[in-house]
Protein backbone atom coordinates (compact mmCIF):
# COMPACT_ATOMS: atom_id res chain seq x y z
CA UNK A 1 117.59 111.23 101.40
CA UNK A 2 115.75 114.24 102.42
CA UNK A 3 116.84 116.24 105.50
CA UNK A 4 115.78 119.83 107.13
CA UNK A 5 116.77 122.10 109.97
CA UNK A 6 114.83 122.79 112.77
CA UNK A 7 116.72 126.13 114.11
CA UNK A 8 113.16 127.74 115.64
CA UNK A 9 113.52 126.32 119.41
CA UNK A 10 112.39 128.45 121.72
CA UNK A 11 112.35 128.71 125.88
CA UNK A 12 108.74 126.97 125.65
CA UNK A 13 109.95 124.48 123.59
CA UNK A 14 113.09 123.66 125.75
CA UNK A 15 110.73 123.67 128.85
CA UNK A 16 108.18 121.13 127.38
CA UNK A 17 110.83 118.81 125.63
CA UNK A 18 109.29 119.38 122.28
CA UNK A 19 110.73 120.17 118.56
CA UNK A 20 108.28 122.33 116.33
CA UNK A 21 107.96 121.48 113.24
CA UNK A 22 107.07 124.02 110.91
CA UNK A 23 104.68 123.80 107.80
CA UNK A 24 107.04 123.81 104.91
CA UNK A 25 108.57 120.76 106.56
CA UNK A 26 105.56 118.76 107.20
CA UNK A 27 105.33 117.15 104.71
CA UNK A 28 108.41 114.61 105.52
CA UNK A 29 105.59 113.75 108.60
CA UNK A 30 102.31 111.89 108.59
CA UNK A 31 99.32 113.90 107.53
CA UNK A 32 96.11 112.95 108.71
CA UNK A 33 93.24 112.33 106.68
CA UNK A 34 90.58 114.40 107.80
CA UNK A 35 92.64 117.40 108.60
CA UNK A 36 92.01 116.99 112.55
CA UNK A 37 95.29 116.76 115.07
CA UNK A 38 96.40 113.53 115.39
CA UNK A 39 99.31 111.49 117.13
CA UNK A 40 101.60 108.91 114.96
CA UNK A 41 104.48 106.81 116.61
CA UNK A 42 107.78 107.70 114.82
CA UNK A 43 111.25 106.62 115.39
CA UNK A 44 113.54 109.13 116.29
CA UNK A 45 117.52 107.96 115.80
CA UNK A 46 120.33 109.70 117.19
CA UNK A 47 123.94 107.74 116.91
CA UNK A 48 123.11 104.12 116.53
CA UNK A 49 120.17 104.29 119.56
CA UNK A 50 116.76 104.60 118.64
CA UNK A 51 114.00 105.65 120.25
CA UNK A 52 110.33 105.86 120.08
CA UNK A 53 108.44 109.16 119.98
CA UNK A 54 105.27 110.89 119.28
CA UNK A 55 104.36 113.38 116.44
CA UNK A 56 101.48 115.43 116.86
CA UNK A 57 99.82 116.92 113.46
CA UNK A 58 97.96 120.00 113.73
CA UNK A 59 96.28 120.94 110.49
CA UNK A 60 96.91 125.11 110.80
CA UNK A 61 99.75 124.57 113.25
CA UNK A 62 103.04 123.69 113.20
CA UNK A 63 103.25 120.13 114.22
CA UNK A 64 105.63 118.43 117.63
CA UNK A 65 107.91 115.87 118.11
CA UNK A 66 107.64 115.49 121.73
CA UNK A 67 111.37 114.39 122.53
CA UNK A 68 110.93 113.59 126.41
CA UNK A 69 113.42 115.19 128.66
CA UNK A 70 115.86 112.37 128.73
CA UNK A 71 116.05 111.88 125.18
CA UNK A 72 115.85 116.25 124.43
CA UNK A 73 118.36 117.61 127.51
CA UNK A 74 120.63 114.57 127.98
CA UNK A 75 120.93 112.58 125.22
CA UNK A 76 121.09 115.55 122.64
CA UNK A 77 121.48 118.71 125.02
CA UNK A 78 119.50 120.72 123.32
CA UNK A 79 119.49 124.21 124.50
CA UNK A 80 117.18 127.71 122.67
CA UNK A 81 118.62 128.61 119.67
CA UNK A 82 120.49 125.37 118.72
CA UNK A 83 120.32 123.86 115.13
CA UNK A 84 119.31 120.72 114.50
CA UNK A 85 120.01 118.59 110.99
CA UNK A 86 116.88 115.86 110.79
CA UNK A 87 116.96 113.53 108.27
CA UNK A 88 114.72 111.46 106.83
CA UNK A 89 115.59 107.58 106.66
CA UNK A 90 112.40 106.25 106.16
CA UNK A 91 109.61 108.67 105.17
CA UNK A 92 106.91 108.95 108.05
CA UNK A 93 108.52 106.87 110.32
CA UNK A 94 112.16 107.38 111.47
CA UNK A 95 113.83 110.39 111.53
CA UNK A 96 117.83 110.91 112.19
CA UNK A 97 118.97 113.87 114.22
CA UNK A 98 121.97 115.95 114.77
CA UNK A 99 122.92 119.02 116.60
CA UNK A 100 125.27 121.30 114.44
């Protein structure tokens, strides 16, 4: 299995529920085909709950998860500055994650 950290969350990010996703570790993410931003459904599991998301792909960009503040501040408490282990359980699709 395949897993990165996402350890670039920033006061932005916190305010608009979102993880960043940074080139090197696009490629464990949909790409689209013609290069233009896109949205795919992915599954985002944390414990044994999971939940349906959005991924947004930006070509020159780093791409999103957008979490939602329920699943981002209660469910994982995610604050600036806080690690996060994702890992990939099935590639494109679901994604595990854990706060260090």
């Amino acid at each position: 299995m395949s897993s990165f950290l996402i350890n670039n969350i920033t006061s932005n990010d916190f305010e608009a529920n979102i993880l960043r996703i940074l080139v090197a570790n696009k490629i464990y993410f949909p790409i689209s085909d013609d290069g233009h931003p896109c949205n795919y459904n992915i599954r985002i599991k944390v414990g044994s709950e999971i939940y349906d998301r959005i991924y947004r792909y930006y070509r020159n960009k780093s791409g999103k998860i957008y979490l939602r503040n329920e699943l981002f501040k209660e469910i994982l408490k995610i604050e600036t500055e806080d690690i996060l282990k994702v890992i990939v359980l099935e590639e494109n699709k679901t994604y595990e994650i854990i706060k260090l």
